[in-house]
PDB file of N, CA and C in Angstrom:
ATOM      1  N   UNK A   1     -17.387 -55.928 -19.753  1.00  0.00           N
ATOM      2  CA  UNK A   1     -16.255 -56.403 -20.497  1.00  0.00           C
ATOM      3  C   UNK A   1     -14.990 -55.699 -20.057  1.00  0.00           C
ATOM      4  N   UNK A   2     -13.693 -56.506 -20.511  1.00  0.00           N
ATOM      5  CA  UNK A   2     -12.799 -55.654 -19.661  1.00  0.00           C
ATOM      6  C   UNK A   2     -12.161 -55.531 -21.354  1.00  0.00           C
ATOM      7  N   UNK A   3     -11.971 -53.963 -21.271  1.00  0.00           N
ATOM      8  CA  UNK A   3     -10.910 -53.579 -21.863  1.00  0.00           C
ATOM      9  C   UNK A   3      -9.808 -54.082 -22.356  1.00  0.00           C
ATOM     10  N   UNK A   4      -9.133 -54.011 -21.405  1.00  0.00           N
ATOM     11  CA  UNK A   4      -7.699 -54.669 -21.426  1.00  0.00           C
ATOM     12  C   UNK A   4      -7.438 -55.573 -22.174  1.00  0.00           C
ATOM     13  N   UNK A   5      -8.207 -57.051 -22.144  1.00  0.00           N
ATOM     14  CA  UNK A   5      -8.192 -58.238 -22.827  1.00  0.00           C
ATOM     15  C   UNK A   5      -8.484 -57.949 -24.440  1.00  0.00           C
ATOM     16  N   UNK A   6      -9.381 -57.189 -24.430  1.00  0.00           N
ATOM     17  CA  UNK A   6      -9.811 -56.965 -26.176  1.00  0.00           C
ATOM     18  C   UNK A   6      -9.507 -55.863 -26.718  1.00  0.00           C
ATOM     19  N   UNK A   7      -8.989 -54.799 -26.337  1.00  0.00           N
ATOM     20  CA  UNK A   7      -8.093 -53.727 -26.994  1.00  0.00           C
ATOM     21  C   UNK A   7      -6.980 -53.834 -27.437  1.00  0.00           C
ATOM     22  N   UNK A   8      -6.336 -53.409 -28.667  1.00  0.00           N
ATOM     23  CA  UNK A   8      -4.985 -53.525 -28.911  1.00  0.00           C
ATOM     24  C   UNK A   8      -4.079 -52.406 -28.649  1.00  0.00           C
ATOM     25  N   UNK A   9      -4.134 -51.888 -27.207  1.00  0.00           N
ATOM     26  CA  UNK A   9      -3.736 -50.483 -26.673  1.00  0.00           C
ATOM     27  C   UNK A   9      -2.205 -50.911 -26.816  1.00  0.00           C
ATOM     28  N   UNK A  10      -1.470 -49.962 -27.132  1.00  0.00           N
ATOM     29  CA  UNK A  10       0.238 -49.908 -26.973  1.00  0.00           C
ATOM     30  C   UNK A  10       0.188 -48.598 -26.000  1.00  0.00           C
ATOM     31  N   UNK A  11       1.275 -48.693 -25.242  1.00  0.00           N
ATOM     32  CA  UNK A  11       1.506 -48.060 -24.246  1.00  0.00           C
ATOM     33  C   UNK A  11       2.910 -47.898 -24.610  1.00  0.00           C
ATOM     34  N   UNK A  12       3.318 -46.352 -24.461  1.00  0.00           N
ATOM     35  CA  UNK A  12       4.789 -46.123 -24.903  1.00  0.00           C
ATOM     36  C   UNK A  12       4.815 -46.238 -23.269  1.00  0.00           C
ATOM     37  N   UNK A  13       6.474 -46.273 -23.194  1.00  0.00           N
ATOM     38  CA  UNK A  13       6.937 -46.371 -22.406  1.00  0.00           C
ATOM     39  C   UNK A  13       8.453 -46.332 -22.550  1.00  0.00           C
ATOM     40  N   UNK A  14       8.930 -44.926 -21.226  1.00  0.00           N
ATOM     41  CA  UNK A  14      10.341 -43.997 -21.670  1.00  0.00           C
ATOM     42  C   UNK A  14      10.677 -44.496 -20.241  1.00  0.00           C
ATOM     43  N   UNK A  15      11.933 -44.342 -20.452  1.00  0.00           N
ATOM     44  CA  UNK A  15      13.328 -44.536 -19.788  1.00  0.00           C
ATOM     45  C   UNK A  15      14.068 -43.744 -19.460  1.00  0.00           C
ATOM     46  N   UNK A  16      14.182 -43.123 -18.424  1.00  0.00           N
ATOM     47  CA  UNK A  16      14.618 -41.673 -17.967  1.00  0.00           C
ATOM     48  C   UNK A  16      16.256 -42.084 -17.743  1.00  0.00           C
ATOM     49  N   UNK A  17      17.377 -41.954 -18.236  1.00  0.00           N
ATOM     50  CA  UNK A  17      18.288 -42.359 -17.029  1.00  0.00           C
ATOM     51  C   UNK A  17      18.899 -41.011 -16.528  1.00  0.00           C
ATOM     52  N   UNK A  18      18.975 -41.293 -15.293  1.00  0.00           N
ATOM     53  CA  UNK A  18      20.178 -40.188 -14.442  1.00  0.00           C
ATOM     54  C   UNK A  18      21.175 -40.250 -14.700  1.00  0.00           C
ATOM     55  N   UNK A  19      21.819 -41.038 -15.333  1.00  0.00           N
ATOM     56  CA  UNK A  19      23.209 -40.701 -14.841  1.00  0.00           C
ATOM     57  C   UNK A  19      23.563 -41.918 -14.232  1.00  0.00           C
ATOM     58  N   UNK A  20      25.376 -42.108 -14.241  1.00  0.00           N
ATOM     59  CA  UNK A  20      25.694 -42.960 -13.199  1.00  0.00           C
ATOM     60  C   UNK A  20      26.000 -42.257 -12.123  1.00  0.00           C
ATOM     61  N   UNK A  21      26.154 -43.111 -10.992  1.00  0.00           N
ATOM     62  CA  UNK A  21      26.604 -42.434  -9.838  1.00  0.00           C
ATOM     63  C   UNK A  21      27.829 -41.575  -9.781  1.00  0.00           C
ATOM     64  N   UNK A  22      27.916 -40.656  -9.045  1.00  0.00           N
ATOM     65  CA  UNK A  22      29.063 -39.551  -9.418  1.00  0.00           C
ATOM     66  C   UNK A  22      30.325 -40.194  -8.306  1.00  0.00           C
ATOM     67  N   UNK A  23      31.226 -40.415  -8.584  1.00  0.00           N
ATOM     68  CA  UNK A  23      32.353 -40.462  -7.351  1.00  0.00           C
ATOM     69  C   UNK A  23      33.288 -39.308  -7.223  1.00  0.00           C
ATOM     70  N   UNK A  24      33.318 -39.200  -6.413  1.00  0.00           N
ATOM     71  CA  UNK A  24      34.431 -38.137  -5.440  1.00  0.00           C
ATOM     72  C   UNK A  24      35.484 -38.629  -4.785  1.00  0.00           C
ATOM     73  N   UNK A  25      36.769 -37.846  -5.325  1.00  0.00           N
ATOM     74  CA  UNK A  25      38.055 -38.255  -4.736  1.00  0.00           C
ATOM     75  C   UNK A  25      38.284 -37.522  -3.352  1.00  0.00           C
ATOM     76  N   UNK A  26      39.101 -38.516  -2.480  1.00  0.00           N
ATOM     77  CA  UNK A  26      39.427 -37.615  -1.178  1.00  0.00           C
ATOM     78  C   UNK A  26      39.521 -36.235  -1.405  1.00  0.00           C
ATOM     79  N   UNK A  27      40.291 -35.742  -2.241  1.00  0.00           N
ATOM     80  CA  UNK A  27      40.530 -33.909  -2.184  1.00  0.00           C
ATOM     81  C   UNK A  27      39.497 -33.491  -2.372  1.00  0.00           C
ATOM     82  N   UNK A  28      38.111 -33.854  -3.327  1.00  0.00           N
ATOM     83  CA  UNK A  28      36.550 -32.950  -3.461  1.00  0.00           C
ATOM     84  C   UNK A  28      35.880 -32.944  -2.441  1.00  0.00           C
ATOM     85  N   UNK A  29      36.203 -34.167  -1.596  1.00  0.00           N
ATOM     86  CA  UNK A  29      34.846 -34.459  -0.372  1.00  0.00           C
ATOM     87  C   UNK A  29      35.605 -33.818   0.460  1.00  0.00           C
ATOM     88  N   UNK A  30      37.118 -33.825   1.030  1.00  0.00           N
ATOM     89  CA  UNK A  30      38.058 -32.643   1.964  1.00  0.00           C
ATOM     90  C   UNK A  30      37.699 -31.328   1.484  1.00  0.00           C
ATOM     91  N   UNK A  31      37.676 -30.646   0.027  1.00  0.00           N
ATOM     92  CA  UNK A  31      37.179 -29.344  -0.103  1.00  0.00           C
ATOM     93  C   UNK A  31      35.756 -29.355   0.714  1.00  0.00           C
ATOM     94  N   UNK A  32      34.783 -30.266  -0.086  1.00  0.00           N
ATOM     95  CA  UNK A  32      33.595 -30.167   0.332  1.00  0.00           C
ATOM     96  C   UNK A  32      33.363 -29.883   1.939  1.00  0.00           C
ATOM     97  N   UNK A  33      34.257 -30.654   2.822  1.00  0.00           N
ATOM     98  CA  UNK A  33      33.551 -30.810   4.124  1.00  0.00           C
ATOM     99  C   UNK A  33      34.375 -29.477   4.989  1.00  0.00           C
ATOM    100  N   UNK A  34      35.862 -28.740   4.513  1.00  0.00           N
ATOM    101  CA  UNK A  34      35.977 -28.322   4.773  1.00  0.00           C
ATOM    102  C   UNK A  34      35.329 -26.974   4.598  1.00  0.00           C
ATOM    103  N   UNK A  35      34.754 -26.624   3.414  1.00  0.00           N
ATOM    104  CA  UNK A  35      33.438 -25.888   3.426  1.00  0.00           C
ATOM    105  C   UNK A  35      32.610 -25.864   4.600  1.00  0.00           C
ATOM    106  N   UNK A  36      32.018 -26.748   4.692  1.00  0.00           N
ATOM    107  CA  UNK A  36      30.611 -26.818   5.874  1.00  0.00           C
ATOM    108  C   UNK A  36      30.954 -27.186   6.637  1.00  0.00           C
ATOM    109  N   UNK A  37      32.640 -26.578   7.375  1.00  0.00           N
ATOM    110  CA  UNK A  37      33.240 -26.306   8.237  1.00  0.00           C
ATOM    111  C   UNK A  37      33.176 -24.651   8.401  1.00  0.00           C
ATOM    112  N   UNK A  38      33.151 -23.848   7.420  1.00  0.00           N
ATOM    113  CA  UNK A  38      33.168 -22.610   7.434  1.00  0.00           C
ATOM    114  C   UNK A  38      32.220 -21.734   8.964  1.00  0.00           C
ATOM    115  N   UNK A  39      30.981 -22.218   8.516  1.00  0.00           N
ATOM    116  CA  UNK A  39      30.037 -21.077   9.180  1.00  0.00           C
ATOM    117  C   UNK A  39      29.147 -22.392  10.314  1.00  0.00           C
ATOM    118  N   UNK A  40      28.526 -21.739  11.037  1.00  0.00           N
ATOM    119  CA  UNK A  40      28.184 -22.685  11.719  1.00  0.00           C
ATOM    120  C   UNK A  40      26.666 -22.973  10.782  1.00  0.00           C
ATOM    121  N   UNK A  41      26.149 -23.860  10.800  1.00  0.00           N
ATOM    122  CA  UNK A  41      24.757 -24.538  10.297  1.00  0.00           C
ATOM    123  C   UNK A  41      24.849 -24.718   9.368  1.00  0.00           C
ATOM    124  N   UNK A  42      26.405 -24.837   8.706  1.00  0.00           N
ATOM    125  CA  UNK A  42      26.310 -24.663   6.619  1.00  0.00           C
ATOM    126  C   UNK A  42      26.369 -25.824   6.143  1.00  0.00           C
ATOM    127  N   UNK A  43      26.117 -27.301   6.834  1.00  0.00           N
ATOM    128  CA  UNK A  43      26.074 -28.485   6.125  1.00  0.00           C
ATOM    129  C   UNK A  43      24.701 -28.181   5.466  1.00  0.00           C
ATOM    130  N   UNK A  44      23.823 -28.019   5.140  1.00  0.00           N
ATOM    131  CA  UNK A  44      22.478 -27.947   4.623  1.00  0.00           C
ATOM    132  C   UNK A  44      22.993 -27.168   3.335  1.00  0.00           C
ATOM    133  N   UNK A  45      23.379 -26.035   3.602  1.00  0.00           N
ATOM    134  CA  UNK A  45      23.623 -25.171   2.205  1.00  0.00           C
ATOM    135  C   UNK A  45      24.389 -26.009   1.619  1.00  0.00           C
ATOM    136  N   UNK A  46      25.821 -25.733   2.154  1.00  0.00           N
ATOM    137  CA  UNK A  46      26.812 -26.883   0.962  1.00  0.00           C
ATOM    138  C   UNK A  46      26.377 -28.091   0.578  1.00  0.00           C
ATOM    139  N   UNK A  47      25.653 -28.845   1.299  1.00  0.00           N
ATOM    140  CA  UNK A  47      25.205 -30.332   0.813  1.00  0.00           C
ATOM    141  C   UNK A  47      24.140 -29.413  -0.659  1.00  0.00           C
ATOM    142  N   UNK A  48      23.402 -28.447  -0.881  1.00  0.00           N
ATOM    143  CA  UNK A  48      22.717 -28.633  -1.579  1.00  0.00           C
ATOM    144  C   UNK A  48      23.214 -27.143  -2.807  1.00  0.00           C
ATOM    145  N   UNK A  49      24.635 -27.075  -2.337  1.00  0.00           N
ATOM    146  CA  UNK A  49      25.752 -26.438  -3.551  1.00  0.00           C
ATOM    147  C   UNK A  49      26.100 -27.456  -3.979  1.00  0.00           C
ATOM    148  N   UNK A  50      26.607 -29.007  -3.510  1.00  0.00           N
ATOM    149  CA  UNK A  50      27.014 -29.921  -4.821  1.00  0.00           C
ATOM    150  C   UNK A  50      26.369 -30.373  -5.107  1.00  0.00           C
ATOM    151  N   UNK A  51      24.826 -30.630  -4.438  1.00  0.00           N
ATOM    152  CA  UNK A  51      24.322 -31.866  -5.253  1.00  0.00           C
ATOM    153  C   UNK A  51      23.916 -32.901  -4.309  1.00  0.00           C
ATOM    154  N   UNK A  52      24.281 -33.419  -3.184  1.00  0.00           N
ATOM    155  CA  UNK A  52      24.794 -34.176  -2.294  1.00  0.00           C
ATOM    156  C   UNK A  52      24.174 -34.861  -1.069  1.00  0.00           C
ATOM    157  N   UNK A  53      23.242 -35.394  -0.680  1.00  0.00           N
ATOM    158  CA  UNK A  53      22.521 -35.261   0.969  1.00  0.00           C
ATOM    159  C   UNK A  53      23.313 -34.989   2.050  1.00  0.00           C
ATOM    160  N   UNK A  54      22.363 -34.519   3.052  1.00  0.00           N
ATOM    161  CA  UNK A  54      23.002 -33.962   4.293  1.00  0.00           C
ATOM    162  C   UNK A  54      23.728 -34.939   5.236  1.00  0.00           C
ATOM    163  N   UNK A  55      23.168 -36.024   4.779  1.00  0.00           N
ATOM    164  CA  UNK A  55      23.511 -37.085   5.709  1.00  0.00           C
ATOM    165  C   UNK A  55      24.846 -37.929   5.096  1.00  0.00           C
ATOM    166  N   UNK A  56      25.105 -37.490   3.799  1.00  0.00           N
ATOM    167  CA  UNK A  56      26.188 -37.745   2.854  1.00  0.00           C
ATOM    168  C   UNK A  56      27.229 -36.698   3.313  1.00  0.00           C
ATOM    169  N   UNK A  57      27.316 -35.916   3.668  1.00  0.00           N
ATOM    170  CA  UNK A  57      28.104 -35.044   4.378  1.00  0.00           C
ATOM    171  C   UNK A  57      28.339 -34.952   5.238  1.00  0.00           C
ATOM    172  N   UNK A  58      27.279 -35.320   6.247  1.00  0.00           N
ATOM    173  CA  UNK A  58      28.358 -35.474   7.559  1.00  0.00           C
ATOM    174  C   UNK A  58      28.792 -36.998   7.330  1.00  0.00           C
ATOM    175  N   UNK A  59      27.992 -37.863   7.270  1.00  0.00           N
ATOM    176  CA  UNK A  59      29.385 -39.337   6.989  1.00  0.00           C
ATOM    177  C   UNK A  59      30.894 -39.113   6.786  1.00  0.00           C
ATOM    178  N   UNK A  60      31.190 -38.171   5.834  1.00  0.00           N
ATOM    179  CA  UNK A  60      32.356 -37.563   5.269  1.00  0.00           C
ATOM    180  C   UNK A  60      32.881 -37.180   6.239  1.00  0.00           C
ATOM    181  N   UNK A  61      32.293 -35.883   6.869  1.00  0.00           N
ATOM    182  CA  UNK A  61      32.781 -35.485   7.914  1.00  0.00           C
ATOM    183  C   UNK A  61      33.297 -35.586   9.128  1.00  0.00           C
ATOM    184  N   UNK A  62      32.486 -37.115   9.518  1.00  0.00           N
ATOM    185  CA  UNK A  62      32.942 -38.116  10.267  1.00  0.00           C
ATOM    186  C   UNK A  62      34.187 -38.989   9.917  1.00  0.00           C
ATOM    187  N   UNK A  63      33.764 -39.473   8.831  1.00  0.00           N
ATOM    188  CA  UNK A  63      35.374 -40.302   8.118  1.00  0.00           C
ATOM    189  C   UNK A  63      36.761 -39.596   7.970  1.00  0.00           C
ATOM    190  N   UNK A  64      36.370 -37.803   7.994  1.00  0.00           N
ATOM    191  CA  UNK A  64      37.892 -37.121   8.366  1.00  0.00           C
ATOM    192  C   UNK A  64      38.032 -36.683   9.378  1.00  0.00           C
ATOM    193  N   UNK A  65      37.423 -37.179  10.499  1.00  0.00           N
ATOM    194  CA  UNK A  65      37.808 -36.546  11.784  1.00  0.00           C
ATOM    195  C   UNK A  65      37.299 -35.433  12.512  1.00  0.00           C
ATOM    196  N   UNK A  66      36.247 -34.931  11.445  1.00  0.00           N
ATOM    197  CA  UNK A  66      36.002 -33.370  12.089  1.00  0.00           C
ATOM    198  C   UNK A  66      34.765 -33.509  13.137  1.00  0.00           C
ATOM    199  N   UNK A  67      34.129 -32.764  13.996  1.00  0.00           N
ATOM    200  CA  UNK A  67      33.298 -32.679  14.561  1.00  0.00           C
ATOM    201  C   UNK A  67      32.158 -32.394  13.968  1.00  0.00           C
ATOM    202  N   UNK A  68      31.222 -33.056  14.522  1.00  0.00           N
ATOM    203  CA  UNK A  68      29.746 -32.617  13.846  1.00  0.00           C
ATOM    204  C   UNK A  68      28.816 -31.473  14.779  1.00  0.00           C
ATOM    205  N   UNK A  69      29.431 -31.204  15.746  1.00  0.00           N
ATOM    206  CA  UNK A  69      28.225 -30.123  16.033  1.00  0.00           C
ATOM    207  C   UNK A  69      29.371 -28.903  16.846  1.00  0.00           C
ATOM    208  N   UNK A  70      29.200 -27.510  17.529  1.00  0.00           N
ATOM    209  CA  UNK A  70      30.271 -26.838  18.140  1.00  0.00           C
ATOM    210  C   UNK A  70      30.343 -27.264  19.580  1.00  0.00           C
ATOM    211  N   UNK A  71      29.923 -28.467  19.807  1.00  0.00           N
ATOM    212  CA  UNK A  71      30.269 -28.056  21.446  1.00  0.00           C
ATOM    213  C   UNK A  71      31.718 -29.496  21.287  1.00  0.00           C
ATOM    214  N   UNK A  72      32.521 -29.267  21.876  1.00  0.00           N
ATOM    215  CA  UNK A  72      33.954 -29.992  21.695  1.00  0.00           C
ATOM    216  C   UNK A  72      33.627 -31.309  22.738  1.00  0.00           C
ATOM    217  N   UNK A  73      33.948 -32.380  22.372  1.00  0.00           N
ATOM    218  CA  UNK A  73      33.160 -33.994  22.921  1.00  0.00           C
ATOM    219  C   UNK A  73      34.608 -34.295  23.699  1.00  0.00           C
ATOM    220  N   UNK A  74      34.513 -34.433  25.012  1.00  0.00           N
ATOM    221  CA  UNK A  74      35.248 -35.026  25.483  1.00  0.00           C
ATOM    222  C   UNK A  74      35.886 -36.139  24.823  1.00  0.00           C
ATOM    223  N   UNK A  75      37.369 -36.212  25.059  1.00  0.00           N
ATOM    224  CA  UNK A  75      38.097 -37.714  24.671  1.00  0.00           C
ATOM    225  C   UNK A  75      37.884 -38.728  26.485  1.00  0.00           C
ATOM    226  N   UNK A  76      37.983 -39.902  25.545  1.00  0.00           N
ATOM    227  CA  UNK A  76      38.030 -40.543  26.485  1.00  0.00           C
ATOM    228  C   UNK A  76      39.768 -40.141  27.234  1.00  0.00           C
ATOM    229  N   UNK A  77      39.618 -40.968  28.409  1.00  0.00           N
ATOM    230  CA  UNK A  77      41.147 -40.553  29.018  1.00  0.00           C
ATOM    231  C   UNK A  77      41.081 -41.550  30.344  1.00  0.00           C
ATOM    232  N   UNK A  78      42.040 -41.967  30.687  1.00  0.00           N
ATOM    233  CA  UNK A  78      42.509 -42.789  31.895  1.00  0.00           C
ATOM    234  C   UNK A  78      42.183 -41.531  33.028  1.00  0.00           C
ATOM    235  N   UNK A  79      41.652 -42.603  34.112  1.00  0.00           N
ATOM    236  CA  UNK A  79      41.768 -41.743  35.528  1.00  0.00           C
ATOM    237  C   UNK A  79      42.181 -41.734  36.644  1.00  0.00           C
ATOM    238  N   UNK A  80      42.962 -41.377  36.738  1.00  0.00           N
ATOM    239  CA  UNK A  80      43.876 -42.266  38.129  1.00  0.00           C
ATOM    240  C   UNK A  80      43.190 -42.737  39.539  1.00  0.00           C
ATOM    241  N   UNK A  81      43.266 -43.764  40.090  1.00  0.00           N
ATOM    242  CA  UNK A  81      42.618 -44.719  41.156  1.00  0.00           C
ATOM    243  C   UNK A  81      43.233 -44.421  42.292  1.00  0.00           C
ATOM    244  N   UNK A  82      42.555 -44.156  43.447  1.00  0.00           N
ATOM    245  CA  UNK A  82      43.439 -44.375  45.173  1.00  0.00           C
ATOM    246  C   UNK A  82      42.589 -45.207  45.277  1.00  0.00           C
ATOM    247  N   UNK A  83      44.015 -46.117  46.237  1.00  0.00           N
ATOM    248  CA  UNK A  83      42.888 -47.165  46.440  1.00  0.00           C
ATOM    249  C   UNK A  83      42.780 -46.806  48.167  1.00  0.00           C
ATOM    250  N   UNK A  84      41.885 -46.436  48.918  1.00  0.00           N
ATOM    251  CA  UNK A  84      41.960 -46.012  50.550  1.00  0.00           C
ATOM    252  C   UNK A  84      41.890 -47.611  51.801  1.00  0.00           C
ATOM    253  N   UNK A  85      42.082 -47.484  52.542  1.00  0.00           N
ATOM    254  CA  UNK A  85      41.371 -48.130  53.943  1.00  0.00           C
ATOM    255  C   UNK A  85      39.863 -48.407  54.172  1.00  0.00           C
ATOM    256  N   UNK A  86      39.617 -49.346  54.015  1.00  0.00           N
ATOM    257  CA  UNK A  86      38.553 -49.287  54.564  1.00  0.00           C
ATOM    258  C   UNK A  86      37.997 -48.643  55.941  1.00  0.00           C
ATOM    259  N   UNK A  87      37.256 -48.022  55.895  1.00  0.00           N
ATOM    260  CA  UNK A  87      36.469 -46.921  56.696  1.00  0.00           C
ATOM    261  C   UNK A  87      35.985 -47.779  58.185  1.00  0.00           C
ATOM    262  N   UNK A  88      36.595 -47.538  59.690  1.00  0.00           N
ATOM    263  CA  UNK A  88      36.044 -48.163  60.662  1.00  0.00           C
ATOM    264  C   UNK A  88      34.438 -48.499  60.005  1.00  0.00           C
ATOM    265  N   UNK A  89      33.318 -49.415  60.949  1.00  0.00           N
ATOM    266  CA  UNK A  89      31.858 -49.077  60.859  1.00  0.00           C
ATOM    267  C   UNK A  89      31.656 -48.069  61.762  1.00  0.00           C
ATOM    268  N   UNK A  90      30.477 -47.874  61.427  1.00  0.00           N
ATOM    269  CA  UNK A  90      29.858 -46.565  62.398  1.00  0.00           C
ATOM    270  C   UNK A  90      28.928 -47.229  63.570  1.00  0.00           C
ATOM    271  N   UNK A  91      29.544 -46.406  64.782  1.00  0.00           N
ATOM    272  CA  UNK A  91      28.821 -46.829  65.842  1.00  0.00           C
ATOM    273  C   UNK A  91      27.323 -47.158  65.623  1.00  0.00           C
ATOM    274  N   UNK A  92      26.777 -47.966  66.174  1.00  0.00           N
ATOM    275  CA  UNK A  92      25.386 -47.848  65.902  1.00  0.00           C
ATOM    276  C   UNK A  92      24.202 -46.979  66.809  1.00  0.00           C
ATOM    277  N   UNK A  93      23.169 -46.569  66.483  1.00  0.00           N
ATOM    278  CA  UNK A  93      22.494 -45.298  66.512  1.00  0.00           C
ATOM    279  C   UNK A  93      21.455 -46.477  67.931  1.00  0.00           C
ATOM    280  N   UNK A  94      21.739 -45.384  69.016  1.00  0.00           N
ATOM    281  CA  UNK A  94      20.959 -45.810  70.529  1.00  0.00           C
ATOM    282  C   UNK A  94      19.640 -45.206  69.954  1.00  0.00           C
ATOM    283  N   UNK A  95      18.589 -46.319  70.340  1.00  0.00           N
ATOM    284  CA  UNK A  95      16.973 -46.395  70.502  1.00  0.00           C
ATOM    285  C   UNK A  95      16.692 -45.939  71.633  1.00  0.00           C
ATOM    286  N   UNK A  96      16.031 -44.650  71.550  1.00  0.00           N
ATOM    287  CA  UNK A  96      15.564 -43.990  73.036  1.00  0.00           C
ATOM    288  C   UNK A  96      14.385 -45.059  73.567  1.00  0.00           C
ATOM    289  N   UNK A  97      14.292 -45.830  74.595  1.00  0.00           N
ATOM    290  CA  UNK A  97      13.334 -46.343  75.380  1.00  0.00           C
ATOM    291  C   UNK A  97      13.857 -47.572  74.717  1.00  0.00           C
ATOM    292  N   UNK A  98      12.516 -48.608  75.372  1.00  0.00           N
ATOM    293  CA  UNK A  98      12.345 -49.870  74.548  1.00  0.00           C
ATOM    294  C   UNK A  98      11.082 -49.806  73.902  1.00  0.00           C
ATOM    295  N   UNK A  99      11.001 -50.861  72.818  1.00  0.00           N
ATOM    296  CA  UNK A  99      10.292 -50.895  72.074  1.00  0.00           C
ATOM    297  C   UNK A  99       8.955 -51.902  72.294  1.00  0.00           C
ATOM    298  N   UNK A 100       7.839 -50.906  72.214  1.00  0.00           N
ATOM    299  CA  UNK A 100       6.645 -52.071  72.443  1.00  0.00           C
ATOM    300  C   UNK A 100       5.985 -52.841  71.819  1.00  0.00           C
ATOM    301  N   UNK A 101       6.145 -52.607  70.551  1.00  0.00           N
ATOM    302  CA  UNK A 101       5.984 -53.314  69.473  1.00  0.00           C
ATOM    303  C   UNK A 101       4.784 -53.452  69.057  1.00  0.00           C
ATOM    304  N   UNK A 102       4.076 -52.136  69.739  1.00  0.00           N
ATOM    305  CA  UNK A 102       2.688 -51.798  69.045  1.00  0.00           C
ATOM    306  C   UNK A 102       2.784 -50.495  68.643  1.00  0.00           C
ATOM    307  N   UNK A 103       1.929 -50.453  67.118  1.00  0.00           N
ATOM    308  CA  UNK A 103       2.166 -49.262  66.720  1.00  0.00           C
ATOM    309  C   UNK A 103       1.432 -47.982  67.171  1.00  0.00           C
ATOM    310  N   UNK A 104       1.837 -46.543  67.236  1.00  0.00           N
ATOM    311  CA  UNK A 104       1.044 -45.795  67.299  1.00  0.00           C
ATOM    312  C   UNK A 104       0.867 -44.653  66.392  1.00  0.00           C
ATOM    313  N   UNK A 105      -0.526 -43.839  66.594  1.00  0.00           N
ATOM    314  CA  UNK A 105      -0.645 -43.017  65.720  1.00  0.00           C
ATOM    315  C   UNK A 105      -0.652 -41.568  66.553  1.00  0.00           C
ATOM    316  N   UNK A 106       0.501 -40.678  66.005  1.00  0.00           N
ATOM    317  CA  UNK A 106       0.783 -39.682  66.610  1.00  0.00           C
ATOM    318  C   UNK A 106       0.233 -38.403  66.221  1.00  0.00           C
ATOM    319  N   UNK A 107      -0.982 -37.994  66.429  1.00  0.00           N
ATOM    320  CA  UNK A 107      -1.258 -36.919  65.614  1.00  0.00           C
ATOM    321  C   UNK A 107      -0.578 -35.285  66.434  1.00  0.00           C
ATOM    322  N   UNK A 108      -0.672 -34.535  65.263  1.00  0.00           N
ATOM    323  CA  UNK A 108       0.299 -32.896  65.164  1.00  0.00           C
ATOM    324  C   UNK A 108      -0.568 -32.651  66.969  1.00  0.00           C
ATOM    325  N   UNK A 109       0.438 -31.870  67.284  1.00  0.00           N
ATOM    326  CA  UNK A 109      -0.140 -30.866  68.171  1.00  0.00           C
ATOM    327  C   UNK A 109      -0.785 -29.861  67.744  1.00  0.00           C
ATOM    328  N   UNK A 110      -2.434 -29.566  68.662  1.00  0.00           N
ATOM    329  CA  UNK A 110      -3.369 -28.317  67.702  1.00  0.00           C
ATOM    330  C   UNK A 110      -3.048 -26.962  68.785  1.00  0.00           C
ATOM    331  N   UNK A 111      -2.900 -25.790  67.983  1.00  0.00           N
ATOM    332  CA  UNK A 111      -2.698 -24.849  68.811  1.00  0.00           C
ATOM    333  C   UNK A 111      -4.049 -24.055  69.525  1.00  0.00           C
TER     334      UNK A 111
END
């Protein structure tokens, strides 16, 4: 027999809420990111001084311009072009003998 069908079980059932989502004005997320600008490797700590994911922080960090890691990323940049002469051809390379047009197999000299 199944249970279910012939029991008159009530089941509570709770409702946790979090919270609504928190928003942050430009000046908290600029404090924030300029923080985990401080030290090198400190997005991990500060992301988990406000509250925040890591990956929520650098987004930020990206959206103000800053760099995400210490090594400095080239900008792109124009490069200036010569345009030259084309290059004579090159003499072509003399075939010692003629060719017999059978192959051979040259083995090493044995000492």
């Amino acid at each position: 027999m199944d249970s279910n069908k012939l029991s008159a079980q009530i089941e509570r059932f709770e409702v946790v809420e979090t919270g609504r989502r928190r928003r942050w004005t430009d000046d908290e997320k600029l404090k924030i990111v300029l923080e985990s600008l401080q030290a090198p490797r400190a997005v991990s700590s500060t992301a988990r001084r406000y509250g925040i994911a890591r990956s929520l922080l650098l987004t930020w960090r990206r959206s103000f311009g800053t760099r995400t890691s210490d090594i400095e990323q080239p900008q792109p940049a124009f490069v200036p072009a010569m345009v030259m002469p084309d290059q004579p051809p090159a003499p072509p390379v003399a075939i010692s003998g003629p060719a017999s047009g059978r192959m051979q197999k040259r083995y090493p000299a044995r000492a």
